[in-house]
PDB file of N, CA and C in Angstrom:
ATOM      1  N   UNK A   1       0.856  -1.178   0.000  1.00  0.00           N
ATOM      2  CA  UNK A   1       0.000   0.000   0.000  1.00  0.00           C
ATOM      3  C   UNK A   1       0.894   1.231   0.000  1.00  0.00           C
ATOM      4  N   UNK A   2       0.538   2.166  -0.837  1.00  0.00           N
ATOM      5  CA  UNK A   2       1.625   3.300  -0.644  1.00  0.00           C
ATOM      6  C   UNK A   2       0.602   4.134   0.022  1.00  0.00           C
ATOM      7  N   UNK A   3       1.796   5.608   0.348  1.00  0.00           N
ATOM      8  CA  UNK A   3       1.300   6.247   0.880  1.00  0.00           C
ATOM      9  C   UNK A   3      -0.137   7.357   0.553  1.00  0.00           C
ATOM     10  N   UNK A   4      -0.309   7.153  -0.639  1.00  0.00           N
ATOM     11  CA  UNK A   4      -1.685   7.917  -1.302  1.00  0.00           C
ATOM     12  C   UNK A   4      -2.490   6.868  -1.050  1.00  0.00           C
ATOM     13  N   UNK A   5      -2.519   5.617  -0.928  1.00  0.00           N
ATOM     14  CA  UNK A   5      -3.493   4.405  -0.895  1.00  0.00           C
ATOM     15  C   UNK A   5      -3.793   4.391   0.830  1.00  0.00           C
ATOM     16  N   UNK A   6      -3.499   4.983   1.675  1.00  0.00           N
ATOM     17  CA  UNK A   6      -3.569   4.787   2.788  1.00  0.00           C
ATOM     18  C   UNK A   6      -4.532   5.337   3.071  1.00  0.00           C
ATOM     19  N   UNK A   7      -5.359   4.842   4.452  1.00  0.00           N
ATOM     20  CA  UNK A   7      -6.339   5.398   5.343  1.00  0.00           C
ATOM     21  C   UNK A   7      -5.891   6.023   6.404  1.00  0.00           C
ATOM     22  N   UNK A   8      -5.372   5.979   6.818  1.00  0.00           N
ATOM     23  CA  UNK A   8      -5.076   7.305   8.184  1.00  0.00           C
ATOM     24  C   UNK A   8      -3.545   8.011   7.426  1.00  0.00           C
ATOM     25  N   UNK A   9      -4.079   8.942   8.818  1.00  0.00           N
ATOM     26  CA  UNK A   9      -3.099  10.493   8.442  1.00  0.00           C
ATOM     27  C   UNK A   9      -1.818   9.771   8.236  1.00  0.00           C
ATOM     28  N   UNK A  10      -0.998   9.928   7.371  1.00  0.00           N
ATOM     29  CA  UNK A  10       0.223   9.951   6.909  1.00  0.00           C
ATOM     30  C   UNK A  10       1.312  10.218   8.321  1.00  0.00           C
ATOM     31  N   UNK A  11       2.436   9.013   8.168  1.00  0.00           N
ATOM     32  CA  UNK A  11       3.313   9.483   8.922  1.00  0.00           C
ATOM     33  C   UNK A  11       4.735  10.367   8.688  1.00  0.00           C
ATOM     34  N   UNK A  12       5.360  11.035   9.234  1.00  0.00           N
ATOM     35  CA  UNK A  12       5.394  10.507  10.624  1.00  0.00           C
ATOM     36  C   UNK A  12       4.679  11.438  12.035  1.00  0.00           C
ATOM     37  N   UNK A  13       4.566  10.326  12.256  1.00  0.00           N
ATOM     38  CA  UNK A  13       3.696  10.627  13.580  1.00  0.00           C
ATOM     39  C   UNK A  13       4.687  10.839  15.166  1.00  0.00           C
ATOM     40  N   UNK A  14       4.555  11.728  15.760  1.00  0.00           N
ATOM     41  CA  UNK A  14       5.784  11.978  16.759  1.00  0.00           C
ATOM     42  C   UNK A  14       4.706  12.475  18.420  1.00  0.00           C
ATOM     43  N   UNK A  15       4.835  12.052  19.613  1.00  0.00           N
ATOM     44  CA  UNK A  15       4.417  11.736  20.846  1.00  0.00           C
ATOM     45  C   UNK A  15       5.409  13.033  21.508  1.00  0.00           C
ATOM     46  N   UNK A  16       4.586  14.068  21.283  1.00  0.00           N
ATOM     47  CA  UNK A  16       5.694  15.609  21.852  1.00  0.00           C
ATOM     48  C   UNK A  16       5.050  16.395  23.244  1.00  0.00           C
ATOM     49  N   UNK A  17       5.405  16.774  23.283  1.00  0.00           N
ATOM     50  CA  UNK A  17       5.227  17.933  24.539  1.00  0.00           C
ATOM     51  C   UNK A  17       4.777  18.797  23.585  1.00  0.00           C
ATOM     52  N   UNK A  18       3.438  19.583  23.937  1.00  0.00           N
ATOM     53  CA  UNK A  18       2.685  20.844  23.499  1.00  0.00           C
ATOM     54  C   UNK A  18       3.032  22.135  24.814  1.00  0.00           C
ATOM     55  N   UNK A  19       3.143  23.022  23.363  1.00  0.00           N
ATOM     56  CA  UNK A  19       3.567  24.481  24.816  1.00  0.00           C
ATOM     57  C   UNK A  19       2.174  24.656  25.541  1.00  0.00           C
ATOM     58  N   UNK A  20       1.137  24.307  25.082  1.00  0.00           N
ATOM     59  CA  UNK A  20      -0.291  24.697  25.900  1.00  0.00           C
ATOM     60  C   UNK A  20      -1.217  23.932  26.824  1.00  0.00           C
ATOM     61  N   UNK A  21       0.152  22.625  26.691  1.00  0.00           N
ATOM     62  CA  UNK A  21      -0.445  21.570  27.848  1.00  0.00           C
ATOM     63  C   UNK A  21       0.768  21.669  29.205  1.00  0.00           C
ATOM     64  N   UNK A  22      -0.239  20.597  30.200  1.00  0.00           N
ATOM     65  CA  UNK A  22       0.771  20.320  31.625  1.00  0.00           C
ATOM     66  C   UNK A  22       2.109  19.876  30.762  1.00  0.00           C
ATOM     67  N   UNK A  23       2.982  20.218  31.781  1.00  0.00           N
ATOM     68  CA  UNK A  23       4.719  20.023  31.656  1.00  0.00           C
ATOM     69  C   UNK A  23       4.782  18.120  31.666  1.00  0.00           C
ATOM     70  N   UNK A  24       5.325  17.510  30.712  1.00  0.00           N
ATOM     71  CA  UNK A  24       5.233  16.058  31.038  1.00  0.00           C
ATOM     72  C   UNK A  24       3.984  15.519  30.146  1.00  0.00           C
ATOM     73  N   UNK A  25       3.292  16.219  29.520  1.00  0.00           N
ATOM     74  CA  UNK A  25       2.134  15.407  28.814  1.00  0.00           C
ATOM     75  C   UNK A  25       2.666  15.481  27.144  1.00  0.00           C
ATOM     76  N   UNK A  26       2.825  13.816  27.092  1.00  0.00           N
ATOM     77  CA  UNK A  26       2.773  14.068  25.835  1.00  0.00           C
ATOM     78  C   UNK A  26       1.614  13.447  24.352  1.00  0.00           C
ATOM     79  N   UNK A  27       1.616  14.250  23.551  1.00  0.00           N
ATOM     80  CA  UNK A  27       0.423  14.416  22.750  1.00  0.00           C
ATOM     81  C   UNK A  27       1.280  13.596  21.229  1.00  0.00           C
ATOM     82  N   UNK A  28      -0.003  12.805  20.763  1.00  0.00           N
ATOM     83  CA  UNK A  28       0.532  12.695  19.359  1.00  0.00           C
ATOM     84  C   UNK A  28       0.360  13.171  18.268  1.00  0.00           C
ATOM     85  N   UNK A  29       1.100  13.820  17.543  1.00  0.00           N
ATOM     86  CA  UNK A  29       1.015  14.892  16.100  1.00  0.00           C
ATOM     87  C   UNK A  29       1.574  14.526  14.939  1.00  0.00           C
ATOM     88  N   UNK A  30       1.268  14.377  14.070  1.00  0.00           N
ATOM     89  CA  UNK A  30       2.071  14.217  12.830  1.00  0.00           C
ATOM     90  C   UNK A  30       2.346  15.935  11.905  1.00  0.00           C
ATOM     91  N   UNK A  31       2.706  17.153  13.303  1.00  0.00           N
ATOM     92  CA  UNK A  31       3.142  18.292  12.069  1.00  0.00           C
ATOM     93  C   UNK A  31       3.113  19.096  13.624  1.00  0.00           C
ATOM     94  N   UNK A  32       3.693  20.436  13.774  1.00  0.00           N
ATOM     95  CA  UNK A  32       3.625  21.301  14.811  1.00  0.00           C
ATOM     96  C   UNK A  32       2.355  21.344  14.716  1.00  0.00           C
ATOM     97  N   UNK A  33       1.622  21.439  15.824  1.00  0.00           N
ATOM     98  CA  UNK A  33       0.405  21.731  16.450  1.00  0.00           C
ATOM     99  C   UNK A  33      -1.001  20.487  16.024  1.00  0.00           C
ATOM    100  N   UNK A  34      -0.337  20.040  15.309  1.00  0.00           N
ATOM    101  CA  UNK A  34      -1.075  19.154  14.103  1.00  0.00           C
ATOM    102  C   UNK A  34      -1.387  17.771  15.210  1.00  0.00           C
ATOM    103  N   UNK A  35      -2.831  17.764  16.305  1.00  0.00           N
ATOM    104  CA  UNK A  35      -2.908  17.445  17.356  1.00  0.00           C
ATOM    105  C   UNK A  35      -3.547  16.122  16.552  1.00  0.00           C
ATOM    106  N   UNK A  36      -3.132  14.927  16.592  1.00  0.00           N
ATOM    107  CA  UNK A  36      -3.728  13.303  15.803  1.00  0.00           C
ATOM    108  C   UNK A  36      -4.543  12.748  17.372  1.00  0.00           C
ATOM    109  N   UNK A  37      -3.983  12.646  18.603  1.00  0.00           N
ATOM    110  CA  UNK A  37      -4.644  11.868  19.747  1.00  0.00           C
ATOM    111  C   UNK A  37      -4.446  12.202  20.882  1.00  0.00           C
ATOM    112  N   UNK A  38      -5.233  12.836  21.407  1.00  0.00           N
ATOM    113  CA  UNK A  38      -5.341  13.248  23.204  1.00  0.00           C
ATOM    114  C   UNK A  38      -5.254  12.011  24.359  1.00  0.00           C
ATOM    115  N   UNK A  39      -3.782  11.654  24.635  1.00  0.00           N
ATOM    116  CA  UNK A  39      -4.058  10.549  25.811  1.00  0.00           C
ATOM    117  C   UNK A  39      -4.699  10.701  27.283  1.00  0.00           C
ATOM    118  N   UNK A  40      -4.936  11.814  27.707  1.00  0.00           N
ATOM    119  CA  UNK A  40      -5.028  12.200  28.747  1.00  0.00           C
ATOM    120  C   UNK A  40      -6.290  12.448  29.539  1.00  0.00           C
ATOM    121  N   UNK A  41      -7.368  12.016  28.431  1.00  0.00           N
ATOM    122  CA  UNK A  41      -8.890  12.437  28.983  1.00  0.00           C
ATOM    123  C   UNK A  41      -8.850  11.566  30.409  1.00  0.00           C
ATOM    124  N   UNK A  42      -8.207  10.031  30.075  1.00  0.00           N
ATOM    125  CA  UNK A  42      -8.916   9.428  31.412  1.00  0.00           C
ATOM    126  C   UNK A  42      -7.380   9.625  32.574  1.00  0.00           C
ATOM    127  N   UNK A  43      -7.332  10.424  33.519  1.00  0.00           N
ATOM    128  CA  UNK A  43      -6.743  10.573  34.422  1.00  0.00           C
ATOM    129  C   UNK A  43      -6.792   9.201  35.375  1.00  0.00           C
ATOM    130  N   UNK A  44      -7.518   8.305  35.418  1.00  0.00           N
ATOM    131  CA  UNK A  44      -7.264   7.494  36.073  1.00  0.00           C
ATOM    132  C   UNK A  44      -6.104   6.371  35.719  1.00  0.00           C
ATOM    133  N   UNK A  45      -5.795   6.622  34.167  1.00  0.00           N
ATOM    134  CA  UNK A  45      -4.138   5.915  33.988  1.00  0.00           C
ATOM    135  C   UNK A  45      -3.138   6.629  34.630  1.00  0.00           C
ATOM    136  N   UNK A  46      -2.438   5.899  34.990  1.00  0.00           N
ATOM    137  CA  UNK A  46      -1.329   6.618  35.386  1.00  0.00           C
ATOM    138  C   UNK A  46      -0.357   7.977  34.388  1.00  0.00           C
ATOM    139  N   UNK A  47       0.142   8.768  34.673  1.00  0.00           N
ATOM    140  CA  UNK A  47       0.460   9.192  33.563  1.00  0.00           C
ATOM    141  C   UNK A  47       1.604   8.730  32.492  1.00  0.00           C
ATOM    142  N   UNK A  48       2.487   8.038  33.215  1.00  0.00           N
ATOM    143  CA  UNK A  48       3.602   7.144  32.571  1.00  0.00           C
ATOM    144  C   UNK A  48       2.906   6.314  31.468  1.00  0.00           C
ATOM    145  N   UNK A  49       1.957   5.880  32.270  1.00  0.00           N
ATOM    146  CA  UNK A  49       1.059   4.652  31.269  1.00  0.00           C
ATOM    147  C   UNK A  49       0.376   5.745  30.050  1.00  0.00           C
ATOM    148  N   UNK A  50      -0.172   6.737  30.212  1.00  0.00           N
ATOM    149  CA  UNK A  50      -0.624   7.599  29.218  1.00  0.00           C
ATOM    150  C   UNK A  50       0.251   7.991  28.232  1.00  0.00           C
ATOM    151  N   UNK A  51       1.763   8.377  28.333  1.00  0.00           N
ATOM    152  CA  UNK A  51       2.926   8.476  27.895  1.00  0.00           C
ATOM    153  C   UNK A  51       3.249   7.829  26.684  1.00  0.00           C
ATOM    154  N   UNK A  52       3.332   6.146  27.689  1.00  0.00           N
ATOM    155  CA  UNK A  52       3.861   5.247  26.722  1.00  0.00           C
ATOM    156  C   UNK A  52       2.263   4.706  25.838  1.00  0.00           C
ATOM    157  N   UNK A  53       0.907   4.974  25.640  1.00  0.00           N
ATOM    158  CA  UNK A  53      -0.122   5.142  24.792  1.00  0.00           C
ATOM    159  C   UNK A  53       0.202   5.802  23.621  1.00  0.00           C
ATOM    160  N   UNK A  54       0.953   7.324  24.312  1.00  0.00           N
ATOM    161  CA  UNK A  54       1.305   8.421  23.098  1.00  0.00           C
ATOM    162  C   UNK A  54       2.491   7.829  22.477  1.00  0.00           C
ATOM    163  N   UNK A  55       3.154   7.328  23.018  1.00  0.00           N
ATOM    164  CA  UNK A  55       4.571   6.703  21.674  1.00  0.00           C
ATOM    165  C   UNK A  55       4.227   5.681  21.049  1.00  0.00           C
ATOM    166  N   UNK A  56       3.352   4.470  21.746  1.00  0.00           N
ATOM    167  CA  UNK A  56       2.930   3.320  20.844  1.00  0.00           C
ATOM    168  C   UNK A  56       1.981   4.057  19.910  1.00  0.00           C
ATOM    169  N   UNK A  57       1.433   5.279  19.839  1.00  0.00           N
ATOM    170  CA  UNK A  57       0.289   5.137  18.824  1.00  0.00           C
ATOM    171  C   UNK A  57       0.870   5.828  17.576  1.00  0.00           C
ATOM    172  N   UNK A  58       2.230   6.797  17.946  1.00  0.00           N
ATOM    173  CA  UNK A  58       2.903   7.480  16.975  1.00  0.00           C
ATOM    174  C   UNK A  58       3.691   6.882  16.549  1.00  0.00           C
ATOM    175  N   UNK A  59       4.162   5.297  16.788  1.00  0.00           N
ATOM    176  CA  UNK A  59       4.998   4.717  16.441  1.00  0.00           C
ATOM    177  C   UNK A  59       3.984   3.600  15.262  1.00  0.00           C
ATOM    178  N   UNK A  60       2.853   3.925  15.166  1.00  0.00           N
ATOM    179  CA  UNK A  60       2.035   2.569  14.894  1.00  0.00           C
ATOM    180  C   UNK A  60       2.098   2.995  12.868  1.00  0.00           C
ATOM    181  N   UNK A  61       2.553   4.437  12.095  1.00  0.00           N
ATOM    182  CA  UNK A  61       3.095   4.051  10.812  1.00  0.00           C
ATOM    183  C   UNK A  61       3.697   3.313  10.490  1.00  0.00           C
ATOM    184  N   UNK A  62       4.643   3.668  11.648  1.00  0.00           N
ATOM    185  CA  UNK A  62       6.182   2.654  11.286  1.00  0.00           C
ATOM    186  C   UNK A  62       6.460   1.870  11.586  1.00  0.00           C
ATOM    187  N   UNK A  63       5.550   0.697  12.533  1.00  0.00           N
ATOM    188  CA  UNK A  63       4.850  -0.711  12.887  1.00  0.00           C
ATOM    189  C   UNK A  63       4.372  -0.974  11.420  1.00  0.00           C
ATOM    190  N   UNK A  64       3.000  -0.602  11.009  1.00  0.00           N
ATOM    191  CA  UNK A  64       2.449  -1.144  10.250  1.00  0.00           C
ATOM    192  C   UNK A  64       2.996  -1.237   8.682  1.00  0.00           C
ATOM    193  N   UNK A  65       4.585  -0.301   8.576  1.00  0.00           N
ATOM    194  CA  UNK A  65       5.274  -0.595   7.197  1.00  0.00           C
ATOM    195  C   UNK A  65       6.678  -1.580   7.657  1.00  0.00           C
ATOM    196  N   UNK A  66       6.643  -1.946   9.090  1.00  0.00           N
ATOM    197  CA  UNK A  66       7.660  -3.033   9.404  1.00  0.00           C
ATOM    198  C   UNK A  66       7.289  -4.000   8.931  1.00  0.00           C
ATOM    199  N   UNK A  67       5.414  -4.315   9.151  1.00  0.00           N
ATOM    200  CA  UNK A  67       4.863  -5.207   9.506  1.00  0.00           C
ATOM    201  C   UNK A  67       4.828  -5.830   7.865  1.00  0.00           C
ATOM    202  N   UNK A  68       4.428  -4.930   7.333  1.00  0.00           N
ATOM    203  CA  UNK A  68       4.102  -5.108   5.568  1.00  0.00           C
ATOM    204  C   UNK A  68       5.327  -5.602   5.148  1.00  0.00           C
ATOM    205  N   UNK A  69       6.626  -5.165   5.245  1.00  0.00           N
ATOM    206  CA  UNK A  69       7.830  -5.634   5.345  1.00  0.00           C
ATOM    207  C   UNK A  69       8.130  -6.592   5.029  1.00  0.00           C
ATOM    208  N   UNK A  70       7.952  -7.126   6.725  1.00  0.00           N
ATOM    209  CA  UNK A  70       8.155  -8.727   7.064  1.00  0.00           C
ATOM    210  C   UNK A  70       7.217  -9.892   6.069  1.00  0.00           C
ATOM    211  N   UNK A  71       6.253  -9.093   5.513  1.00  0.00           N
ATOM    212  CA  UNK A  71       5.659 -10.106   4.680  1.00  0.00           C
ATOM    213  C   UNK A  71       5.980 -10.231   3.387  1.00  0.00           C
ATOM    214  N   UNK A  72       6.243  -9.036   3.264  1.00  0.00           N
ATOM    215  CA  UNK A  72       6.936  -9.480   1.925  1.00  0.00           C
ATOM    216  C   UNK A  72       8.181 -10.043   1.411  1.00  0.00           C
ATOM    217  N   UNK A  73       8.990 -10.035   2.308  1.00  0.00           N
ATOM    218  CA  UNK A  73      10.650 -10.665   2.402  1.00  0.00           C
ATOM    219  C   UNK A  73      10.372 -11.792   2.977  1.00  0.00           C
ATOM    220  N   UNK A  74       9.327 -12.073   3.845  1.00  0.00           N
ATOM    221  CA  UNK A  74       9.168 -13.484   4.299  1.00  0.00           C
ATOM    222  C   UNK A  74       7.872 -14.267   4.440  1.00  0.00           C
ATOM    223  N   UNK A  75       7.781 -14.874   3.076  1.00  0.00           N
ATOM    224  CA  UNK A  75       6.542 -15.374   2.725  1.00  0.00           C
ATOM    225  C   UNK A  75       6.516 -16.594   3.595  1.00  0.00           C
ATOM    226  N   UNK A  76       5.037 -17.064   3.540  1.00  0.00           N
ATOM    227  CA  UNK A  76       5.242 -18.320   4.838  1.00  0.00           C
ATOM    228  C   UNK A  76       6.019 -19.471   4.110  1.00  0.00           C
ATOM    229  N   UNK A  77       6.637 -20.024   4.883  1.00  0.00           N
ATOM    230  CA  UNK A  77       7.035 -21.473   4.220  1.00  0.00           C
ATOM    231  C   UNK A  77       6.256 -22.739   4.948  1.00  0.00           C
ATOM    232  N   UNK A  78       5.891 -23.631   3.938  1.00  0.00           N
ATOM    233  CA  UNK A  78       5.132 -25.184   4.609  1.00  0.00           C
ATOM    234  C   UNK A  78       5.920 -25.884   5.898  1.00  0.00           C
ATOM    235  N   UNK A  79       5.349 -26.235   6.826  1.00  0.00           N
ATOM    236  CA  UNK A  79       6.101 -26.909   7.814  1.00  0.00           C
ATOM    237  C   UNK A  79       6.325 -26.634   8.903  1.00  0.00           C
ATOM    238  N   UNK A  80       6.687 -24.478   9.105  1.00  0.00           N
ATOM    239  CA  UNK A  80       7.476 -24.172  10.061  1.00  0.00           C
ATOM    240  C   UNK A  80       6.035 -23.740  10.934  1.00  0.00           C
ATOM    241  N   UNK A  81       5.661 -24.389  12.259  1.00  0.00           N
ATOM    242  CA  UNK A  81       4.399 -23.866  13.191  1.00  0.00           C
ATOM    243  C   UNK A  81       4.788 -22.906  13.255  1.00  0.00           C
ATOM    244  N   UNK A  82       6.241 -22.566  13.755  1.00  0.00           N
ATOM    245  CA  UNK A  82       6.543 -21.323  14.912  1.00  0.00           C
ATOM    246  C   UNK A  82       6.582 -20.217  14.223  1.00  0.00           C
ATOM    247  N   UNK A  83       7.113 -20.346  12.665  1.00  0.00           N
ATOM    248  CA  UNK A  83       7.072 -19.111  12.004  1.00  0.00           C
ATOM    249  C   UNK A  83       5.988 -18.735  11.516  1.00  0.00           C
ATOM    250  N   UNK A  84       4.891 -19.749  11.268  1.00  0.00           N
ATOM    251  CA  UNK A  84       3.304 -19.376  10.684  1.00  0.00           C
ATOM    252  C   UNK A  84       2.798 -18.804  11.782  1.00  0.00           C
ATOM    253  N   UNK A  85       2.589 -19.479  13.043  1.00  0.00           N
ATOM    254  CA  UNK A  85       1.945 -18.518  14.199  1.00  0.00           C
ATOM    255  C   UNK A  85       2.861 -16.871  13.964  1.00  0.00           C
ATOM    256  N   UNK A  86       3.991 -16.488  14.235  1.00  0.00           N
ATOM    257  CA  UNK A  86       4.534 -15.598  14.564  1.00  0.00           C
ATOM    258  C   UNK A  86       3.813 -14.625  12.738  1.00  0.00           C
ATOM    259  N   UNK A  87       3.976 -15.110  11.560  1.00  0.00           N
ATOM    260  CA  UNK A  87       3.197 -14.620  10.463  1.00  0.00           C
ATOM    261  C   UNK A  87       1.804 -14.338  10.374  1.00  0.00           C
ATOM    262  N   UNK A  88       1.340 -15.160  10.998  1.00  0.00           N
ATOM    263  CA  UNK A  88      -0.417 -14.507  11.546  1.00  0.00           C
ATOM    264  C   UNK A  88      -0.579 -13.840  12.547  1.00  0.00           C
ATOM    265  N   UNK A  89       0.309 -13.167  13.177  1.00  0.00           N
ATOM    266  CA  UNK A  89       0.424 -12.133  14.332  1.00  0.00           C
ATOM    267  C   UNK A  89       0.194 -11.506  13.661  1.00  0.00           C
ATOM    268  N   UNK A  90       1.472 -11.008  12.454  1.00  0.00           N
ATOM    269  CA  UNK A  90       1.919  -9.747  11.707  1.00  0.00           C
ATOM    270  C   UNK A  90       1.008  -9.425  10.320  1.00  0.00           C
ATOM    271  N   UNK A  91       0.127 -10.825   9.876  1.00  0.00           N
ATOM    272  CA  UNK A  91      -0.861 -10.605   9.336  1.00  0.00           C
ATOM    273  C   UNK A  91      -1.982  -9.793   9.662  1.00  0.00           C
ATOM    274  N   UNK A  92      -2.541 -10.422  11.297  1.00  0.00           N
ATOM    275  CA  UNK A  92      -3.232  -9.907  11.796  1.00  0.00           C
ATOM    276  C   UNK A  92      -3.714  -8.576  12.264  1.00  0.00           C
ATOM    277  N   UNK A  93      -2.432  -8.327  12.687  1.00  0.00           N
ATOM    278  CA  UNK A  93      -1.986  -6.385  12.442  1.00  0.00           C
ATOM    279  C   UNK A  93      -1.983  -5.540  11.681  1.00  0.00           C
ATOM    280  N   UNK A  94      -1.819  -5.859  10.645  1.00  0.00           N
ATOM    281  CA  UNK A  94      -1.555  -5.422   9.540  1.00  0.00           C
ATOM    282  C   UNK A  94      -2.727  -5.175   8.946  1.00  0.00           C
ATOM    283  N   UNK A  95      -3.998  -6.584   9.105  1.00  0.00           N
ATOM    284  CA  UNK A  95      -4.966  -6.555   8.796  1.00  0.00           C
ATOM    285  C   UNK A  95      -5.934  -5.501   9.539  1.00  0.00           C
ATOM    286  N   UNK A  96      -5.803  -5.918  10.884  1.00  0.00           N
ATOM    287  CA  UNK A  96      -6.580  -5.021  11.568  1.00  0.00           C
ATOM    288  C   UNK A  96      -5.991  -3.046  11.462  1.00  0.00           C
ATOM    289  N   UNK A  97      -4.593  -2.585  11.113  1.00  0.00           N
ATOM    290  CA  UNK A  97      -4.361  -1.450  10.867  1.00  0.00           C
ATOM    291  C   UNK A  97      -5.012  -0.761   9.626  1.00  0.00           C
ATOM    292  N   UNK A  98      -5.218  -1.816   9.017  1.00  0.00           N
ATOM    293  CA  UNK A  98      -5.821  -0.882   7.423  1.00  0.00           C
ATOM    294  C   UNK A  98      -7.312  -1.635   7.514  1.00  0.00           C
ATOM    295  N   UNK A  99      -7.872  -1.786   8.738  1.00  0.00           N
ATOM    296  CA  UNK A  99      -9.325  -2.196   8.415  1.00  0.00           C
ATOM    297  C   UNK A  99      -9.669  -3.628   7.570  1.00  0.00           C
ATOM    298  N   UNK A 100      -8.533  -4.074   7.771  1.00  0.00           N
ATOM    299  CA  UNK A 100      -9.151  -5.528   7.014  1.00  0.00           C
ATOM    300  C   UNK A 100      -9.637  -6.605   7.820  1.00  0.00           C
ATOM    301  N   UNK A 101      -9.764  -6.518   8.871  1.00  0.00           N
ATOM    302  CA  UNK A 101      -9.727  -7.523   9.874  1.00  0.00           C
ATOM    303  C   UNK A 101     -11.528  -8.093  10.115  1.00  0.00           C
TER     304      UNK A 101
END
């Protein structure tokens, strides 16, 4: 899938500190001010845990073109369980990131 074929905002996506939020909160954006996901509505996460929400979700372009990756350099081969389970993980992701799931 290239990047014009894609469904969500284009990366890259980056988990920053905003000048107009608390000191320590970080927000995910793909551009200055360019606000993609607010982790912080539910205060009952911890905020560390809210943190690491904002880097897994700005990190999740460049997951889902690892993920595409791995499939294409490594098609399944007959035989191997451990590598077919570990290939329907990365299927699965992949599937579920672009709505195929």
């Amino acid at each position: 899938m290239s990047d014009k074929d894609a469904r969500h905002t284009p990366g890259p996506w980056k988990a920053v500190e905003a000048a107009y939020n608390p000191p320590g909160w970080l927000w995910v954006q793909n551009g200055p001010g360019a606000l993609l996901a607010d982790v912080h509505q539910n205060v009952n996460i911890p905020l560390a845990a809210r943190n690491a929400n904002a880097r897994l979700m700005a990190a999740a372009p460049d997951l889902l073109e690892a993920c595409k990756a791995v499939l294409e350099v490594h098609p399944l081969p007959h035989g191997m369980n451990e590598r077919r389970g570990v290939m329907a993980m990365v299927e699965a992701a992949v599937a579920q990131a672009t709505g195929n799931d």
